[in-house]
C-alpha atoms as a PDB file:
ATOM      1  CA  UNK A   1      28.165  28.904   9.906  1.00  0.00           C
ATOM      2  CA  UNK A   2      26.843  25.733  10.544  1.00  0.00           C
ATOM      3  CA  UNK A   3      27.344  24.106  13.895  1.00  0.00           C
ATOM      4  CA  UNK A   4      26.432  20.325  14.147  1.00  0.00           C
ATOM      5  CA  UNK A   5      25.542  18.248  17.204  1.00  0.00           C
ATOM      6  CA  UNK A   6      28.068  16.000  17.688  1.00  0.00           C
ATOM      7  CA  UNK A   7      26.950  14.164  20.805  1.00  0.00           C
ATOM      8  CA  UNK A   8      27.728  10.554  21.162  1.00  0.00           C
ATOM      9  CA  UNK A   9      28.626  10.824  17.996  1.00  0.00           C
ATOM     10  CA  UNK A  10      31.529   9.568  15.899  1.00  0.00           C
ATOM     11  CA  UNK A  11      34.196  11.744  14.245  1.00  0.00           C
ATOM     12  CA  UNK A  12      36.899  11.812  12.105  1.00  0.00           C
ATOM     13  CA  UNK A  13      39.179  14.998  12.311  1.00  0.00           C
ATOM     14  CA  UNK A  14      42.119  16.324  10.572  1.00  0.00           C
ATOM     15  CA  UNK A  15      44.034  19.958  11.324  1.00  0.00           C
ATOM     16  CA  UNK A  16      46.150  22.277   9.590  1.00  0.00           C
ATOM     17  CA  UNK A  17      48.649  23.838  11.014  1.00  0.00           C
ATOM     18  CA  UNK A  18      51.439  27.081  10.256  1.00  0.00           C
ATOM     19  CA  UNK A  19      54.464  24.701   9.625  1.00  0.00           C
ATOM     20  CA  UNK A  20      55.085  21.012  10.899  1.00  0.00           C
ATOM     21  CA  UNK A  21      56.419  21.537  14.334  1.00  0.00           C
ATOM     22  CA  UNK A  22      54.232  20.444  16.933  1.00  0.00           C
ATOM     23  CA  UNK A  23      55.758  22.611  19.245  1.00  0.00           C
ATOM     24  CA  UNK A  24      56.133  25.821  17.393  1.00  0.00           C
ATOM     25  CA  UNK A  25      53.371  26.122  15.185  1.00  0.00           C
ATOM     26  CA  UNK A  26      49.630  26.495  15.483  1.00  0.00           C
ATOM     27  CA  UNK A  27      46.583  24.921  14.452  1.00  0.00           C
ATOM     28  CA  UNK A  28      44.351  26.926  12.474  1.00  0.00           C
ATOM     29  CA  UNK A  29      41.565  24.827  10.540  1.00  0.00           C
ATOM     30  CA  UNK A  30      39.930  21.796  11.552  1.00  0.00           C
ATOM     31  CA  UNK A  31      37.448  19.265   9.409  1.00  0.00           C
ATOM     32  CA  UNK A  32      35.504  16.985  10.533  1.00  0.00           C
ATOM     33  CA  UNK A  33      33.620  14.013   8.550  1.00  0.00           C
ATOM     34  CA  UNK A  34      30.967  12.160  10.683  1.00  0.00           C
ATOM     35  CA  UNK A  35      27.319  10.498  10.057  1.00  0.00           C
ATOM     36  CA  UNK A  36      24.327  13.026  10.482  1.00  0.00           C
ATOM     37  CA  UNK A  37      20.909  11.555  11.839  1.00  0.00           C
ATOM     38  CA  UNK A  38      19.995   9.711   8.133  1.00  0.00           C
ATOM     39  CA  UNK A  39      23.444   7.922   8.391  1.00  0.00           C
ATOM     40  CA  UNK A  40      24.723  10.077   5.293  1.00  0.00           C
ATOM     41  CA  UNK A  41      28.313  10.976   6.070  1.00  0.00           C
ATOM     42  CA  UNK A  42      28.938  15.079   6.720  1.00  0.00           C
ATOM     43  CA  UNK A  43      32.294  16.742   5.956  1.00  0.00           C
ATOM     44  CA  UNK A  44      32.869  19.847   7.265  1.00  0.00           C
ATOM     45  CA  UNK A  45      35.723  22.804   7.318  1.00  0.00           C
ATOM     46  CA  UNK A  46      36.036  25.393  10.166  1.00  0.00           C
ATOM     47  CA  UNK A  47      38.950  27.930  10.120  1.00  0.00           C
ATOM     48  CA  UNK A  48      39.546  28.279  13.831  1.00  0.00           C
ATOM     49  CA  UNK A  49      40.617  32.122  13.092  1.00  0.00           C
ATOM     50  CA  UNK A  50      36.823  33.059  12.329  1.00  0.00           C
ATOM     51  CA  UNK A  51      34.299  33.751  14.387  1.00  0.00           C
ATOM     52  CA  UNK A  52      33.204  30.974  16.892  1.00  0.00           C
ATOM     53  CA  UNK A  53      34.759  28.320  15.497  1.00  0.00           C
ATOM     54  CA  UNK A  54      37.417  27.778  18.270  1.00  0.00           C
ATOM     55  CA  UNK A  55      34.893  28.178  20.909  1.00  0.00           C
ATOM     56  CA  UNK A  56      32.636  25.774  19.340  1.00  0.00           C
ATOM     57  CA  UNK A  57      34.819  23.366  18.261  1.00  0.00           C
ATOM     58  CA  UNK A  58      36.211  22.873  22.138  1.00  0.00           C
ATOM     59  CA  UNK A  59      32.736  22.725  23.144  1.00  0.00           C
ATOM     60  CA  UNK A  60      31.954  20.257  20.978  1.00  0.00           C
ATOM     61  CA  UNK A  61      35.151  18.298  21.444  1.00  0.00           C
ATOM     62  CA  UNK A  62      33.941  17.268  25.146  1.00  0.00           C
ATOM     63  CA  UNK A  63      30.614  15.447  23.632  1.00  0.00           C
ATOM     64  CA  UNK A  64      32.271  13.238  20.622  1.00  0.00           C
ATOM     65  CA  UNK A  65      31.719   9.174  21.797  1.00  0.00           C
ATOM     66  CA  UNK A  66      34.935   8.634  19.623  1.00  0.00           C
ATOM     67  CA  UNK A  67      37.783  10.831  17.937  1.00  0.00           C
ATOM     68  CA  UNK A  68      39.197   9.085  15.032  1.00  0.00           C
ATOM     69  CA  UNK A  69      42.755  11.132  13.928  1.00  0.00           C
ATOM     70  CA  UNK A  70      45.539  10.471  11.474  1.00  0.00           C
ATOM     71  CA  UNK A  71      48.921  12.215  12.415  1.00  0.00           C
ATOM     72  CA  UNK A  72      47.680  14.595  15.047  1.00  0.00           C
ATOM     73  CA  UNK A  73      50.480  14.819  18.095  1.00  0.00           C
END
């Protein structure tokens, strides 16, 4: 699994989720689009169930310069 460096970086995320209550239901997946060091855009999918994924992915939550979301509560 492939685990960028997304420090200072900018990032575009969308999740997926059981159902679509906020409250009730969970998030399971996660992907991310965002510009690698040669400027080409990156799109990646991480089910949050595997692995390190979760771990990561709150890790590397911490170090984004900007989240950029559509429909996330």
């Amino acid at each position: 699994m492939e685990y960028p460096n997304l420090d200072g970086r900018i990032v575009a995320a969308d999740g997926e989720t059981t159902g679509l209550s906020w409250v009730h239901d969970k998030l399971f997946g996660v992907s991310i689009s965002f510009r690698d060091e040669d400027q080409q855009i990156k799109s990646l999918y991480y089910d949050l169930r595997r692995g390190r994924n979760l771990e990561w992915f709150r890790w590397a939550m911490k170090n984004v310069k900007l989240w950029v979301n559509h429909y996330i509560k």
